[in-house]
Protein backbone atom coordinates (compact mmCIF):
# COMPACT_ATOMS: atom_id res chain seq x y z
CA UNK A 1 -24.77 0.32 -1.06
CA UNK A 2 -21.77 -1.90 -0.76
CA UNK A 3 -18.44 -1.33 1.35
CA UNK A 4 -15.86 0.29 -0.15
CA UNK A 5 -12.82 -2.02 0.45
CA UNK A 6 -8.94 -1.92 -0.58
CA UNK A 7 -7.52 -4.42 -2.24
CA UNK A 8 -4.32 -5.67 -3.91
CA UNK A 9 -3.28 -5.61 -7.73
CA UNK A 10 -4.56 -8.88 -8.50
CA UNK A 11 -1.72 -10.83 -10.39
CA UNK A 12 0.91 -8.59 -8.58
CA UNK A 13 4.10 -10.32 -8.60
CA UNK A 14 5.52 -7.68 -5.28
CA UNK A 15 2.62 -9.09 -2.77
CA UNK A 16 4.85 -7.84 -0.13
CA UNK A 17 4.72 -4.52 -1.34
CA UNK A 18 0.88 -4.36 -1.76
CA UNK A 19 0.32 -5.41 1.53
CA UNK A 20 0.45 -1.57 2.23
CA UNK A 21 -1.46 -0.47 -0.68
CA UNK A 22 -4.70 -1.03 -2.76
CA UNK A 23 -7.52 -0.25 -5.11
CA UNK A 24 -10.97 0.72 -4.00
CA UNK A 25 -13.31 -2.50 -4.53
CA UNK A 26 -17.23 -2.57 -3.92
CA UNK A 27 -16.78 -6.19 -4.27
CA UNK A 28 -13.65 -7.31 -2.95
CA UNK A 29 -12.91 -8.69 -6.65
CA UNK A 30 -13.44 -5.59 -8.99
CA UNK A 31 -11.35 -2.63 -8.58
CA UNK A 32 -13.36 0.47 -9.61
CA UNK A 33 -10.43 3.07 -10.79
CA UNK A 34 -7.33 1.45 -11.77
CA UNK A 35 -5.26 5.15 -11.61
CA UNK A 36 -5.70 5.63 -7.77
CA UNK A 37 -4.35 3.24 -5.06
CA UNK A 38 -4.41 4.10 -2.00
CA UNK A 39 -2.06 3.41 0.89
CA UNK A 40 -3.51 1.07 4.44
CA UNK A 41 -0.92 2.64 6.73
CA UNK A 42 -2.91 4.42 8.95
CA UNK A 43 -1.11 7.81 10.23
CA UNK A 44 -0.94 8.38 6.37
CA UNK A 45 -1.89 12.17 5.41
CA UNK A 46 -1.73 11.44 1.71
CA UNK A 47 -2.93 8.14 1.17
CA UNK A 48 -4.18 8.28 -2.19
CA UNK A 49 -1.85 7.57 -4.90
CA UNK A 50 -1.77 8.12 -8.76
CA UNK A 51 -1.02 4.62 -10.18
CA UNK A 52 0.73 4.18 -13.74
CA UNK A 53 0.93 0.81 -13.68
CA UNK A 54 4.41 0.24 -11.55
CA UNK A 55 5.21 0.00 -8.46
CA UNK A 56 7.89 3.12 -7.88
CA UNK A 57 5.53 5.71 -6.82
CA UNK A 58 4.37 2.79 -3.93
CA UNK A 59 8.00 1.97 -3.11
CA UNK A 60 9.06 5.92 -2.59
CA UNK A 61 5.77 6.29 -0.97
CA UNK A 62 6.53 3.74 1.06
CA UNK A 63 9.84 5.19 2.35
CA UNK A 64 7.81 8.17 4.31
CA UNK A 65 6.56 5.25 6.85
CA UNK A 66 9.92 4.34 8.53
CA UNK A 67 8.70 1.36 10.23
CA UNK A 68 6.17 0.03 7.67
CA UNK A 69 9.37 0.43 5.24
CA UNK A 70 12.14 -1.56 7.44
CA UNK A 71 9.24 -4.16 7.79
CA UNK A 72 8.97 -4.22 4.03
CA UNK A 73 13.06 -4.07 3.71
CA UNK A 74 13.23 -7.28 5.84
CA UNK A 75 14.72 -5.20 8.68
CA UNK A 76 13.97 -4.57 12.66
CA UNK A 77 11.31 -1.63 13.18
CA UNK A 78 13.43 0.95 14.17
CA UNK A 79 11.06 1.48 16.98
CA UNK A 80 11.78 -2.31 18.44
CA UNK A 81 15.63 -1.73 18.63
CA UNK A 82 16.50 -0.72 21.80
CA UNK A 83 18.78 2.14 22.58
């Protein structure tokens, strides 16, 4: 049986965004349910997703992992700035 990888909306215009996020894939090419994506961030307790075709319920999902967001936002981990 093959791997069960994530990957990326394929055409996705935000690849910034789905750098955090993606779509189970046997093959690395095909993604097998195109309503769940899933989120790469580790420490995540809820990583799966329902997907309806936009990227707002990745953005505000996004916003629970402070220094995966400010890395997103352009900004300094929050964690790197000293005190």
């Amino acid at each position: 049986m093959a791997e069960t990888t994530l990957i990326p909306l394929p055409g996705a215009r935000n690849t910034r965004l789905w750098r955090y996020f993606g779509f189970k894939s046997n093959d690395s090419k095909t993604i097998l349910d195109k309503a769940k994506v899933f989120c790469k961030v580790e420490s995540c307790d809820k990583p799966e997703i329902v997907y309806c075709g936009n990227t707002m319920a990745l953005t505000d999902h996004l916003r629970r992992h402070v220094c995966e967001n400010a890395e997103y936002l352009g900004h300094a981990s929050p964690l790197a700035q000293s005190s």
